[in-house]
PDBML (XML) file of the C-alpha atoms, coordinates in Angstrom:
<?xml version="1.0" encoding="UTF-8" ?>
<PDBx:datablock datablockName="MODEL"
   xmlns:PDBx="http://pdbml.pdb.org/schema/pdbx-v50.xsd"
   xmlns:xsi="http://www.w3.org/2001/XMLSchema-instance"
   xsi:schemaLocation="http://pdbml.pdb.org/schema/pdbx-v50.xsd pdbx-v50.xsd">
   <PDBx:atom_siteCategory>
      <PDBx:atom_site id="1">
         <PDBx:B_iso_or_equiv>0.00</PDBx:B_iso_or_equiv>
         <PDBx:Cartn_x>-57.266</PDBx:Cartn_x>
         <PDBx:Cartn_y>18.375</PDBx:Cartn_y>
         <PDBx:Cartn_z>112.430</PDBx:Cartn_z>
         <PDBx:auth_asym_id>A</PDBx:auth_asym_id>
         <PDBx:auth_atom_id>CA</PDBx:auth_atom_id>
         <PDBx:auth_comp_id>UNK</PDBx:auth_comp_id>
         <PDBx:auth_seq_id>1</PDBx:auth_seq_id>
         <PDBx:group_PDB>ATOM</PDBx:group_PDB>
         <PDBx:label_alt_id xsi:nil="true" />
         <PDBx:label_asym_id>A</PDBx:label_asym_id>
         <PDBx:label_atom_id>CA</PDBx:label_atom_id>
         <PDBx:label_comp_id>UNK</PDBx:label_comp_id>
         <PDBx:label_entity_id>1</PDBx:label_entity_id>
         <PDBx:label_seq_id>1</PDBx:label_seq_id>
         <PDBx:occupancy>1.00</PDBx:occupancy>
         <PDBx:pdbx_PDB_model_num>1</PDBx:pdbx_PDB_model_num>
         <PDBx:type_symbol>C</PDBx:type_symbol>
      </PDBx:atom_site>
      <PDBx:atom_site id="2">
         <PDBx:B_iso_or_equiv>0.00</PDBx:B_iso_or_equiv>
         <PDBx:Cartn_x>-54.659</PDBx:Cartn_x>
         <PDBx:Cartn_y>18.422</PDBx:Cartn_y>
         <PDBx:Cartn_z>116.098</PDBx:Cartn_z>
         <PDBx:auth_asym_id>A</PDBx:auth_asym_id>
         <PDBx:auth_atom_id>CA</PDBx:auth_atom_id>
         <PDBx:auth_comp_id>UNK</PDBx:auth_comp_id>
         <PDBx:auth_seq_id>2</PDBx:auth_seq_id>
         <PDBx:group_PDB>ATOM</PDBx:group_PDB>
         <PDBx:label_alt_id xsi:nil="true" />
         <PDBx:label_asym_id>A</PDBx:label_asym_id>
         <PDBx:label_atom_id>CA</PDBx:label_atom_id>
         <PDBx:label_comp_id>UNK</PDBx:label_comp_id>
         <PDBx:label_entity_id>1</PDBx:label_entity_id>
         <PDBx:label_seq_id>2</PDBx:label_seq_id>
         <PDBx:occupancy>1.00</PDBx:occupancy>
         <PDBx:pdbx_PDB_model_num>1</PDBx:pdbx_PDB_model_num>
         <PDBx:type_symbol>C</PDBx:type_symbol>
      </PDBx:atom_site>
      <PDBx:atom_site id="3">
         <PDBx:B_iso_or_equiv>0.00</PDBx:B_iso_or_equiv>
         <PDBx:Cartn_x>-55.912</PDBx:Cartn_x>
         <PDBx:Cartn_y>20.961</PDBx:Cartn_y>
         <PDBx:Cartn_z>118.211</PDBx:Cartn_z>
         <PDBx:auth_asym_id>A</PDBx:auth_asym_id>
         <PDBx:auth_atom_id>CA</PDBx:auth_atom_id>
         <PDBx:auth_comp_id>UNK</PDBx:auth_comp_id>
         <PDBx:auth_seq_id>3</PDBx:auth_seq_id>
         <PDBx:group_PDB>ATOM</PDBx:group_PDB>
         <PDBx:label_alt_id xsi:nil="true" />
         <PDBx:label_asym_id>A</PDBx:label_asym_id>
         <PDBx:label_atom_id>CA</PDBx:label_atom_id>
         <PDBx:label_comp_id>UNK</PDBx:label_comp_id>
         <PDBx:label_entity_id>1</PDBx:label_entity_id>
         <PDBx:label_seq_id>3</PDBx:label_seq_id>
         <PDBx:occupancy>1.00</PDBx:occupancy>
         <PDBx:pdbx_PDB_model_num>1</PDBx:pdbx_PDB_model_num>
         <PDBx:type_symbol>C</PDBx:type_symbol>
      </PDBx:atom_site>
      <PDBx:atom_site id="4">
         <PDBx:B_iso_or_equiv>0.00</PDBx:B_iso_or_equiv>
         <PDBx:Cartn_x>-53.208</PDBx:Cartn_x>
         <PDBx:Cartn_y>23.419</PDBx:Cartn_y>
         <PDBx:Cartn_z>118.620</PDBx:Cartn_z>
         <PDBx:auth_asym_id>A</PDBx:auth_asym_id>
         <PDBx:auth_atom_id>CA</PDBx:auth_atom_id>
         <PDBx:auth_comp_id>UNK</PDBx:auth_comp_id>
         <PDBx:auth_seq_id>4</PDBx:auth_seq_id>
         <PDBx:group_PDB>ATOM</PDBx:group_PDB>
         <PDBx:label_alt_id xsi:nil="true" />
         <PDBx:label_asym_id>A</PDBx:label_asym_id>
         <PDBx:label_atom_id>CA</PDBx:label_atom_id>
         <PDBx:label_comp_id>UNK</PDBx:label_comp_id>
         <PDBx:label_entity_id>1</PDBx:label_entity_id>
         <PDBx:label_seq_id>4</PDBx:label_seq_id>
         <PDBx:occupancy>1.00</PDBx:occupancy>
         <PDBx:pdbx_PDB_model_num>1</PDBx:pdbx_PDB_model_num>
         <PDBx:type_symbol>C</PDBx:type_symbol>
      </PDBx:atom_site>
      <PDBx:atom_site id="5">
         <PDBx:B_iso_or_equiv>0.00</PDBx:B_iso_or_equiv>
         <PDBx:Cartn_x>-51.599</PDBx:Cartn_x>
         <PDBx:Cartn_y>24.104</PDBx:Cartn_y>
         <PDBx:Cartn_z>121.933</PDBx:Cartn_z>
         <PDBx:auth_asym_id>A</PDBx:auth_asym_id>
         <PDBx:auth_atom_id>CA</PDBx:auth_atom_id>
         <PDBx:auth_comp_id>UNK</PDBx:auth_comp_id>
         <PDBx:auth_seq_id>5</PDBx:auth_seq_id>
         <PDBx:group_PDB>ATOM</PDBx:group_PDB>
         <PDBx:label_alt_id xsi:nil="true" />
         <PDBx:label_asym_id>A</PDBx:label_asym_id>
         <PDBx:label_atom_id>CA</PDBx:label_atom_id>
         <PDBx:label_comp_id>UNK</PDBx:label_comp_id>
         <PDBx:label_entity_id>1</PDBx:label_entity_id>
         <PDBx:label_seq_id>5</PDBx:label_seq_id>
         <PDBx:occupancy>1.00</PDBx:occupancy>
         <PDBx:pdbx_PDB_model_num>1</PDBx:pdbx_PDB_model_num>
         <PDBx:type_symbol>C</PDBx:type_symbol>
      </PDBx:atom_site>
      <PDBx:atom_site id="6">
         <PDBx:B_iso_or_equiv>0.00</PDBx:B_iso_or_equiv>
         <PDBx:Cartn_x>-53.815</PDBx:Cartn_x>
         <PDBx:Cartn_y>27.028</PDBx:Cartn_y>
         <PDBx:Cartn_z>123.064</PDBx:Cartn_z>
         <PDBx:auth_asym_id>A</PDBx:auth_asym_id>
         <PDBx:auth_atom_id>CA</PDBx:auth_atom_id>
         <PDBx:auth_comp_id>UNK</PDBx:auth_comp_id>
         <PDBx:auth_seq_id>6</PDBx:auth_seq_id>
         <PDBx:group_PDB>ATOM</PDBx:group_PDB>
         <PDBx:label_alt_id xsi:nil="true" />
         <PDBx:label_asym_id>A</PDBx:label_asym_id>
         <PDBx:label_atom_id>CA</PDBx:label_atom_id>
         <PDBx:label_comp_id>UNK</PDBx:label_comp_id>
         <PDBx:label_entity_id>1</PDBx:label_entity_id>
         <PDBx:label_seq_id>6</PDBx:label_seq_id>
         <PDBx:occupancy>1.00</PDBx:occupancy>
         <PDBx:pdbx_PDB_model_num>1</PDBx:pdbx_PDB_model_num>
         <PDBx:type_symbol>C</PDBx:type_symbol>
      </PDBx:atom_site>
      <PDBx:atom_site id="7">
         <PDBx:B_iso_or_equiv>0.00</PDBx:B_iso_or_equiv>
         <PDBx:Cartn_x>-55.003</PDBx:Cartn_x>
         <PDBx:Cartn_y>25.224</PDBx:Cartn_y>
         <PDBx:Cartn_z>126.548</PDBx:Cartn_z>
         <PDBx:auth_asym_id>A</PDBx:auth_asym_id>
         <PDBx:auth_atom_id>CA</PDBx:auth_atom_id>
         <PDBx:auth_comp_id>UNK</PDBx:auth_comp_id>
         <PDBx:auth_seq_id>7</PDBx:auth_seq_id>
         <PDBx:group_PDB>ATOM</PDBx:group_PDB>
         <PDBx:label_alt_id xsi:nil="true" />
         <PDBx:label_asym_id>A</PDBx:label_asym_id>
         <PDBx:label_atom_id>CA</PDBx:label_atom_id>
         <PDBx:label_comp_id>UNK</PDBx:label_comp_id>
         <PDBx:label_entity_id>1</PDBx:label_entity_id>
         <PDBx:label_seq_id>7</PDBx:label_seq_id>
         <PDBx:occupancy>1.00</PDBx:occupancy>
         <PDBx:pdbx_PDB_model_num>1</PDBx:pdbx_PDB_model_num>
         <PDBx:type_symbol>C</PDBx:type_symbol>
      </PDBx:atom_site>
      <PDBx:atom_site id="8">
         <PDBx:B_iso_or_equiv>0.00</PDBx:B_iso_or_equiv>
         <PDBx:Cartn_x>-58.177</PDBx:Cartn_x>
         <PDBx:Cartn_y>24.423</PDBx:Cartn_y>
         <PDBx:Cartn_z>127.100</PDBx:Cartn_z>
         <PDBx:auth_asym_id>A</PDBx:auth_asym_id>
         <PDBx:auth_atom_id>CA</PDBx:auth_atom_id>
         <PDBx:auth_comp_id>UNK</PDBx:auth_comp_id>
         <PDBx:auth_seq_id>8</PDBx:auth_seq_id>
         <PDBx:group_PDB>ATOM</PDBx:group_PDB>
         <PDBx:label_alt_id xsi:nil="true" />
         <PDBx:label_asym_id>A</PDBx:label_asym_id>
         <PDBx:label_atom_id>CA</PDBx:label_atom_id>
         <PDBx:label_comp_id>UNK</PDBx:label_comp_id>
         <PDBx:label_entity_id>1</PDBx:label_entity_id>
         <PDBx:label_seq_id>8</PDBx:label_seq_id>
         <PDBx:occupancy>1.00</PDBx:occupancy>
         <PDBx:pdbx_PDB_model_num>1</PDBx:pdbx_PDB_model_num>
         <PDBx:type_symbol>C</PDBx:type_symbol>
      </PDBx:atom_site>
      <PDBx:atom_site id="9">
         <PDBx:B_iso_or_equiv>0.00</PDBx:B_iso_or_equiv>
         <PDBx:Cartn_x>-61.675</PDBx:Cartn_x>
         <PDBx:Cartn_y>26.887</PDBx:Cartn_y>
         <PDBx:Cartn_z>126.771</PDBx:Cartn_z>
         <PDBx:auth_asym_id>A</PDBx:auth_asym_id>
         <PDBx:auth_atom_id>CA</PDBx:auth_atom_id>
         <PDBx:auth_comp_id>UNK</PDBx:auth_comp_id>
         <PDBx:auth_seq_id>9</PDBx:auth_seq_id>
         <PDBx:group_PDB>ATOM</PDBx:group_PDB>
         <PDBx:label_alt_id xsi:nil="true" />
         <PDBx:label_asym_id>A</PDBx:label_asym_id>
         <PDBx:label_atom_id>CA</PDBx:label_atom_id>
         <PDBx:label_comp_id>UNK</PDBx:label_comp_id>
         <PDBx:label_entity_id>1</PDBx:label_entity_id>
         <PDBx:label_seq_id>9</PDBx:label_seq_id>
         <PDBx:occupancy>1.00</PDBx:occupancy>
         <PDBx:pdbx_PDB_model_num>1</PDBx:pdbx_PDB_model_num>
         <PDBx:type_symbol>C</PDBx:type_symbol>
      </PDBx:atom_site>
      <PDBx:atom_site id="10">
         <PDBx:B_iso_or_equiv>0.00</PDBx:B_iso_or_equiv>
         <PDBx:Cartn_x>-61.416</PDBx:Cartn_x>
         <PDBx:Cartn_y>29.849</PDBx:Cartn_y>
         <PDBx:Cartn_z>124.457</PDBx:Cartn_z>
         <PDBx:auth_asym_id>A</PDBx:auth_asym_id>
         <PDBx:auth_atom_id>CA</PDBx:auth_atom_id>
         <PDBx:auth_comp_id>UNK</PDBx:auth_comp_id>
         <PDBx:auth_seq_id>10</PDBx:auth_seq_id>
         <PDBx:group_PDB>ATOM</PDBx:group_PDB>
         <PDBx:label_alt_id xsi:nil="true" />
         <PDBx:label_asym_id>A</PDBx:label_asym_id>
         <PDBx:label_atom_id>CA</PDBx:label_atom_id>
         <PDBx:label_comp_id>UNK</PDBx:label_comp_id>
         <PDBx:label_entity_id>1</PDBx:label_entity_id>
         <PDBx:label_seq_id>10</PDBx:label_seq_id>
         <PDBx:occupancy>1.00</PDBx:occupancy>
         <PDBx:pdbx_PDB_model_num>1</PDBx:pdbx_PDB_model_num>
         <PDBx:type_symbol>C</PDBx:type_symbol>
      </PDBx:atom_site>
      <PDBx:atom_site id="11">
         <PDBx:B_iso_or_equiv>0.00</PDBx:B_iso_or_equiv>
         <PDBx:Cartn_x>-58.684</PDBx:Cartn_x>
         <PDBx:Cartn_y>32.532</PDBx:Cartn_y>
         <PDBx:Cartn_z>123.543</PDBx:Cartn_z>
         <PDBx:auth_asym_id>A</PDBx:auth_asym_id>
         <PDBx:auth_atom_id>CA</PDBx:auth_atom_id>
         <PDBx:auth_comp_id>UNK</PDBx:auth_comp_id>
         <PDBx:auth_seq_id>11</PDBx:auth_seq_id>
         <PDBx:group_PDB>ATOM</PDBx:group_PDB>
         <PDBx:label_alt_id xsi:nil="true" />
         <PDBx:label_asym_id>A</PDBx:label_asym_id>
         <PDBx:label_atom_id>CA</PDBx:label_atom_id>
         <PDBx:label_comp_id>UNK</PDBx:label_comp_id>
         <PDBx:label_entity_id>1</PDBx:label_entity_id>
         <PDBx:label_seq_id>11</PDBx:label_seq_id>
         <PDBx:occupancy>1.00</PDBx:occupancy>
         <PDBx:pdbx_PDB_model_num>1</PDBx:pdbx_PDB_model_num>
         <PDBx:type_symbol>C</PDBx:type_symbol>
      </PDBx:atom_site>
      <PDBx:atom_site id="12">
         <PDBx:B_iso_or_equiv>0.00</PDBx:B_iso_or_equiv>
         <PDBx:Cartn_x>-57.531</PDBx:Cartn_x>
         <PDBx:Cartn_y>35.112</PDBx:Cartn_y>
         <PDBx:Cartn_z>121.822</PDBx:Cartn_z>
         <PDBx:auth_asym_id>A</PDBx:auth_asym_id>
         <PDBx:auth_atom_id>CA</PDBx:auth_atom_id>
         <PDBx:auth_comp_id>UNK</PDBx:auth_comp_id>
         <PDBx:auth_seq_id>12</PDBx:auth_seq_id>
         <PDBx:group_PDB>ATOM</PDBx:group_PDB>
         <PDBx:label_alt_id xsi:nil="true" />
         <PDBx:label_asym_id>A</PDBx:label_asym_id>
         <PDBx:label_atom_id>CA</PDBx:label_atom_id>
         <PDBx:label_comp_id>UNK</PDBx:label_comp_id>
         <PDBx:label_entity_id>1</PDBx:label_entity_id>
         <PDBx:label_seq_id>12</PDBx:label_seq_id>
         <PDBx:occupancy>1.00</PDBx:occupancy>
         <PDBx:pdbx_PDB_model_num>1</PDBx:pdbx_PDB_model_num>
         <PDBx:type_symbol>C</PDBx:type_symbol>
      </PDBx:atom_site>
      <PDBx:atom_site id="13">
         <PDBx:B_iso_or_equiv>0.00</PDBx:B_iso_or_equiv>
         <PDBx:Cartn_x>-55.133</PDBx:Cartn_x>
         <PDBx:Cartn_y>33.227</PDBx:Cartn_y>
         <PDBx:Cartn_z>119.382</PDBx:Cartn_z>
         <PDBx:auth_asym_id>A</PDBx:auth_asym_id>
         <PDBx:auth_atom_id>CA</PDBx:auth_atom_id>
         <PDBx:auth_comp_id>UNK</PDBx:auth_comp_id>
         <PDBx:auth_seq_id>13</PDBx:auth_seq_id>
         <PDBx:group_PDB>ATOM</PDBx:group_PDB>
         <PDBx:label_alt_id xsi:nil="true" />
         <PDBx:label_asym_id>A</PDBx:label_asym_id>
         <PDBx:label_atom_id>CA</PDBx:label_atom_id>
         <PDBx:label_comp_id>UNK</PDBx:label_comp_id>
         <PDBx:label_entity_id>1</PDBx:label_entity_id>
         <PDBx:label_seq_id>13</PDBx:label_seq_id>
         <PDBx:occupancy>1.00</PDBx:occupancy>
         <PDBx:pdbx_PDB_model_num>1</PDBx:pdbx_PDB_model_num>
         <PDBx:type_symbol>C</PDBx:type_symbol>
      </PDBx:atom_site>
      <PDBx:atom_site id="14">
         <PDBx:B_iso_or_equiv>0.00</PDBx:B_iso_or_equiv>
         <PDBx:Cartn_x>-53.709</PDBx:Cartn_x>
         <PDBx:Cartn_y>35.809</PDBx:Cartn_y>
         <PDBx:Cartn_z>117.459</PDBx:Cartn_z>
         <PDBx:auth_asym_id>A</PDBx:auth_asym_id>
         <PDBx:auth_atom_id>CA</PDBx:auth_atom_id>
         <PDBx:auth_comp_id>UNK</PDBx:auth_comp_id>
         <PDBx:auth_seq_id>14</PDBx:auth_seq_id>
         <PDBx:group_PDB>ATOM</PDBx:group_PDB>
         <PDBx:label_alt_id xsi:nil="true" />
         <PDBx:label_asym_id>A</PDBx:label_asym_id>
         <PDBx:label_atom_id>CA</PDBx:label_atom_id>
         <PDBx:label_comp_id>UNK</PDBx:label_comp_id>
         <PDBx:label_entity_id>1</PDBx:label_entity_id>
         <PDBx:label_seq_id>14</PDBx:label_seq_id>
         <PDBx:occupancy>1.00</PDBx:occupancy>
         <PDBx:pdbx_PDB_model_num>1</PDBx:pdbx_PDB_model_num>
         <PDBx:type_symbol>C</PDBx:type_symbol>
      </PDBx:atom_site>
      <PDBx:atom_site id="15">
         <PDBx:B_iso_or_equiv>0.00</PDBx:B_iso_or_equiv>
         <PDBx:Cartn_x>-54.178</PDBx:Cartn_x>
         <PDBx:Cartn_y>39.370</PDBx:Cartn_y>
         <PDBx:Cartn_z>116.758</PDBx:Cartn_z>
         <PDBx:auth_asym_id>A</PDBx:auth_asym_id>
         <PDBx:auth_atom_id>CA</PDBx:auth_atom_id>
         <PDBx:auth_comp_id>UNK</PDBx:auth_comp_id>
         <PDBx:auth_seq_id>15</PDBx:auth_seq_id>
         <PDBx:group_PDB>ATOM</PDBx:group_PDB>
         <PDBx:label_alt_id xsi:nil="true" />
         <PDBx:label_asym_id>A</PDBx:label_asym_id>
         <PDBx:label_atom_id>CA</PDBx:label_atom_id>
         <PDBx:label_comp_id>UNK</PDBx:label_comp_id>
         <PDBx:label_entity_id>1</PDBx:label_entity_id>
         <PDBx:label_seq_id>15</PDBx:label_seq_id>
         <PDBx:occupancy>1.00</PDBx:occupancy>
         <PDBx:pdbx_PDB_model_num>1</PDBx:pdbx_PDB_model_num>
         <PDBx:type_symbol>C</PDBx:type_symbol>
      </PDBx:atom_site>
      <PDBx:atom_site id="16">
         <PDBx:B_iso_or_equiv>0.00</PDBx:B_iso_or_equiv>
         <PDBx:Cartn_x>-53.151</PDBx:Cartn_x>
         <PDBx:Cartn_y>42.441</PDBx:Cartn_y>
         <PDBx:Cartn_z>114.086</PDBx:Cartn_z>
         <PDBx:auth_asym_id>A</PDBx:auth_asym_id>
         <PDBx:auth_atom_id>CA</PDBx:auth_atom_id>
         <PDBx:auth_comp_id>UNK</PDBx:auth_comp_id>
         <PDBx:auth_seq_id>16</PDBx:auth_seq_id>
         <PDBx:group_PDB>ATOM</PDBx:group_PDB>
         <PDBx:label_alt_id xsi:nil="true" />
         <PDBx:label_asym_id>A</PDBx:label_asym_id>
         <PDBx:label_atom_id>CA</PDBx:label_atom_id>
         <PDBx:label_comp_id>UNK</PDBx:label_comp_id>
         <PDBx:label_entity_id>1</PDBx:label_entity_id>
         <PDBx:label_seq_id>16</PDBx:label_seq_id>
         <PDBx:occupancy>1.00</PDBx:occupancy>
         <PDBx:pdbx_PDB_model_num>1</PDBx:pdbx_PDB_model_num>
         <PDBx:type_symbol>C</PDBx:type_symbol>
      </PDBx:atom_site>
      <PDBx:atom_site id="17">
         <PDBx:B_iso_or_equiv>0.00</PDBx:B_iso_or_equiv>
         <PDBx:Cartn_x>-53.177</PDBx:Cartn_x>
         <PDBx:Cartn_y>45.882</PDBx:Cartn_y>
         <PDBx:Cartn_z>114.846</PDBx:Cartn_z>
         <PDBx:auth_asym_id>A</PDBx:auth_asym_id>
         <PDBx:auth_atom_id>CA</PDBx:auth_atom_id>
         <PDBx:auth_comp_id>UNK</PDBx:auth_comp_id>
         <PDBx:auth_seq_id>17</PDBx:auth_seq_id>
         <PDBx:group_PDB>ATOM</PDBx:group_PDB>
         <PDBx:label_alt_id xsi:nil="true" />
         <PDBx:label_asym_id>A</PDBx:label_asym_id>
         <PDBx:label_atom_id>CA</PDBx:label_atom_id>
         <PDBx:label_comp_id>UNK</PDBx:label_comp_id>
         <PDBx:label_entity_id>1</PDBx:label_entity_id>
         <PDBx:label_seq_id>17</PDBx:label_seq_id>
         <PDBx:occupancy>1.00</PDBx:occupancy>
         <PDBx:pdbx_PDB_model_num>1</PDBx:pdbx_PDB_model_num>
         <PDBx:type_symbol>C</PDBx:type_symbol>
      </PDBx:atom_site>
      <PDBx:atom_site id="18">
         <PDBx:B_iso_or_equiv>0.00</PDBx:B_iso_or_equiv>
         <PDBx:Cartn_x>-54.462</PDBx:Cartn_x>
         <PDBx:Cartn_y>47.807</PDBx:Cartn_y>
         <PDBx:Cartn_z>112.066</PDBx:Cartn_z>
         <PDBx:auth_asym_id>A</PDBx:auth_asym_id>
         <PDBx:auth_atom_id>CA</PDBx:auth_atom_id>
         <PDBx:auth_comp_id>UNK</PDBx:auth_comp_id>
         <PDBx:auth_seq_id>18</PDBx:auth_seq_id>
         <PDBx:group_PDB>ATOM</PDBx:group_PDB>
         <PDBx:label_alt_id xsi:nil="true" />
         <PDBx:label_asym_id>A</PDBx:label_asym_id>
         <PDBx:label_atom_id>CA</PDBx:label_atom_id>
         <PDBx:label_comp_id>UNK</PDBx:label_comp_id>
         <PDBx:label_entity_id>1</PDBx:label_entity_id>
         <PDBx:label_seq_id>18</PDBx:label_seq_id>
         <PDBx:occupancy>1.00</PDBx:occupancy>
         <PDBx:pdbx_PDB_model_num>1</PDBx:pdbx_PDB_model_num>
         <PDBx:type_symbol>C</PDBx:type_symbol>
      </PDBx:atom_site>
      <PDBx:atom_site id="19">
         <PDBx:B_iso_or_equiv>0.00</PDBx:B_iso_or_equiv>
         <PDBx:Cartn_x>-52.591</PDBx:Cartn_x>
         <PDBx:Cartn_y>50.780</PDBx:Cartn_y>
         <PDBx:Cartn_z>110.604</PDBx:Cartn_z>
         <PDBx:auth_asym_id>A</PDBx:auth_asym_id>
         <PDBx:auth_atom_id>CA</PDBx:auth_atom_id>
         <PDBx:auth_comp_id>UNK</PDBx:auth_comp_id>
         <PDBx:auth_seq_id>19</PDBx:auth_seq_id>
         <PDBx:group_PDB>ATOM</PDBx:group_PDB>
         <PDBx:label_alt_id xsi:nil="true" />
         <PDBx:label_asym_id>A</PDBx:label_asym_id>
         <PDBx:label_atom_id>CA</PDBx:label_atom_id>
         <PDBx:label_comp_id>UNK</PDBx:label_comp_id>
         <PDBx:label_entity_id>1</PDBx:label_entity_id>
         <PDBx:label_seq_id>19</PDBx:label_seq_id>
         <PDBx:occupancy>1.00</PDBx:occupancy>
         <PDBx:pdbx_PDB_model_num>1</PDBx:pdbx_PDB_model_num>
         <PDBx:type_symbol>C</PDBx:type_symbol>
      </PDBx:atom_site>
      <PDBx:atom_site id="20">
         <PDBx:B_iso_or_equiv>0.00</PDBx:B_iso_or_equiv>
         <PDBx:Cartn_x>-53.625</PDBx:Cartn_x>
         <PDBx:Cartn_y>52.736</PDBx:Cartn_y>
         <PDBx:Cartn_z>107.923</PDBx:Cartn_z>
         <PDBx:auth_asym_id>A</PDBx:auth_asym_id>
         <PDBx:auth_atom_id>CA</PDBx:auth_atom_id>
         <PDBx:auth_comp_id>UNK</PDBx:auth_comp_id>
         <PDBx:auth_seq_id>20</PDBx:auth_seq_id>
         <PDBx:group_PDB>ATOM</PDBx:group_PDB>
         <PDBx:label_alt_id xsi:nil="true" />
         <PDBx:label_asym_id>A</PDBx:label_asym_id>
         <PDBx:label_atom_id>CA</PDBx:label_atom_id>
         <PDBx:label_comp_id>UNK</PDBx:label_comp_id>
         <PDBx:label_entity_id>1</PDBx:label_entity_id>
         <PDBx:label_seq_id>20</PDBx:label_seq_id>
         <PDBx:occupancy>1.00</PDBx:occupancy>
         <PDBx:pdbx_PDB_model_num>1</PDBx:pdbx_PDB_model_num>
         <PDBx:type_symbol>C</PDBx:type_symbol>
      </PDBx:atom_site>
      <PDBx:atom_site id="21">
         <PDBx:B_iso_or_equiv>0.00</PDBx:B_iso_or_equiv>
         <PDBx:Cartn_x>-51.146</PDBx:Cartn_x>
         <PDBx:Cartn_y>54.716</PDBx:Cartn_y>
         <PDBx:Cartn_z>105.509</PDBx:Cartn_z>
         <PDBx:auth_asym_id>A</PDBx:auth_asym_id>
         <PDBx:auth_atom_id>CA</PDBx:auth_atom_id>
         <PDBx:auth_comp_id>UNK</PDBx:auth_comp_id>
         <PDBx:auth_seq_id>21</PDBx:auth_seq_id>
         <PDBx:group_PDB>ATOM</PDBx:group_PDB>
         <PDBx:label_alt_id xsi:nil="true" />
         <PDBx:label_asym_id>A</PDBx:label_asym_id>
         <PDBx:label_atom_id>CA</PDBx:label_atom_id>
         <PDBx:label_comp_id>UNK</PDBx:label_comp_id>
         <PDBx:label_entity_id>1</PDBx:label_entity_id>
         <PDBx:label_seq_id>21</PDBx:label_seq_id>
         <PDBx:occupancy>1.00</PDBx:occupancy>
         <PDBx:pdbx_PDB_model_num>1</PDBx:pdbx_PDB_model_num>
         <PDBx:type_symbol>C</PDBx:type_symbol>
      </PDBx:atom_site>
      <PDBx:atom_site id="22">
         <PDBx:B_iso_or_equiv>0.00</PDBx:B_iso_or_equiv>
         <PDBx:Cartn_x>-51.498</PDBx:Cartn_x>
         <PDBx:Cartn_y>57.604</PDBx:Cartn_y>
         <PDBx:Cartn_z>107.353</PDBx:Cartn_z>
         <PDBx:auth_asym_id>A</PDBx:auth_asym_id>
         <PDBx:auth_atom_id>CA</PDBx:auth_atom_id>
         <PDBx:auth_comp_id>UNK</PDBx:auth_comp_id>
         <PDBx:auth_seq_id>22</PDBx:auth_seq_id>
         <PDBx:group_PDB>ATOM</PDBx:group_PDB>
         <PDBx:label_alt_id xsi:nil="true" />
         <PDBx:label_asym_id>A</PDBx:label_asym_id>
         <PDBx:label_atom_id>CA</PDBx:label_atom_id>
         <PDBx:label_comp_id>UNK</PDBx:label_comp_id>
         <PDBx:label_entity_id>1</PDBx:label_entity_id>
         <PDBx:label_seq_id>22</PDBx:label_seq_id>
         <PDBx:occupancy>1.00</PDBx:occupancy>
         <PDBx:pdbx_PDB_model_num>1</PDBx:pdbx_PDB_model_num>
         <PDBx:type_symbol>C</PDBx:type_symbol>
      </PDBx:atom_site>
      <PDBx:atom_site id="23">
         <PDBx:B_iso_or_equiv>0.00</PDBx:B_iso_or_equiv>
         <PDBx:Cartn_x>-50.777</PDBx:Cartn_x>
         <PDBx:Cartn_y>56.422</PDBx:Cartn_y>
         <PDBx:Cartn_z>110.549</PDBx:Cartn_z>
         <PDBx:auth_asym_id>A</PDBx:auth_asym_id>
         <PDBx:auth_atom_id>CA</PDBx:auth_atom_id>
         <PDBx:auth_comp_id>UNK</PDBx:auth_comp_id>
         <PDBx:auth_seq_id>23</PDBx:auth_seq_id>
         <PDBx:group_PDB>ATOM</PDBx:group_PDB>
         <PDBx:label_alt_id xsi:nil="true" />
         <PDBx:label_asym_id>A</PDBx:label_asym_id>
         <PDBx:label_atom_id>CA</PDBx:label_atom_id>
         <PDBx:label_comp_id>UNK</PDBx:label_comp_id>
         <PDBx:label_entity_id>1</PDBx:label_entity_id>
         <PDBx:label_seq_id>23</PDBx:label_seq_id>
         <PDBx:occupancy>1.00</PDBx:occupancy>
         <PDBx:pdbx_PDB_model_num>1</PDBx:pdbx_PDB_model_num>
         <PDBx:type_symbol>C</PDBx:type_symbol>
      </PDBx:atom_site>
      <PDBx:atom_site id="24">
         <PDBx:B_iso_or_equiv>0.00</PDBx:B_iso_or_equiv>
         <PDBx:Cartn_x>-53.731</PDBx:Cartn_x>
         <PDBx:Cartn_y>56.058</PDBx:Cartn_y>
         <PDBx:Cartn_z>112.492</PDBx:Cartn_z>
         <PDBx:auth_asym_id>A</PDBx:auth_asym_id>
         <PDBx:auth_atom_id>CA</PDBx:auth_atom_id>
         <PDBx:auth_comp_id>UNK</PDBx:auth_comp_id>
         <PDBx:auth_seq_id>24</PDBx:auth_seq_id>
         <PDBx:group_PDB>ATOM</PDBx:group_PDB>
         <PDBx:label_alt_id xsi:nil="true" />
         <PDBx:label_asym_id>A</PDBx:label_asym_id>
         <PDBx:label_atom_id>CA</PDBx:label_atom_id>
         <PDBx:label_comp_id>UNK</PDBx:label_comp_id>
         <PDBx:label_entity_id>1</PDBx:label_entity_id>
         <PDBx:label_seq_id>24</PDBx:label_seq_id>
         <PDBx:occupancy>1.00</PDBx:occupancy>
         <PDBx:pdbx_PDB_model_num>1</PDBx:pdbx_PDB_model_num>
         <PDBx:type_symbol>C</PDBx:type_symbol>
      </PDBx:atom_site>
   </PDBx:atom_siteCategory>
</PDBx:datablock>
């Protein structure tokens, strides 16, 4: 696989805030 275009060492790629149906 390409690396993807991140730079170089380690990082937070992505991220989801969770939300549960009642909001919190």
């Amino acid at each position: 696989a390409e690396p993807a275009p991140t730079g170089p060492g380690t990082v937070v790629a992505a991220e989801a805030q969770l939300v549960t149906e009642a909001g919190e």
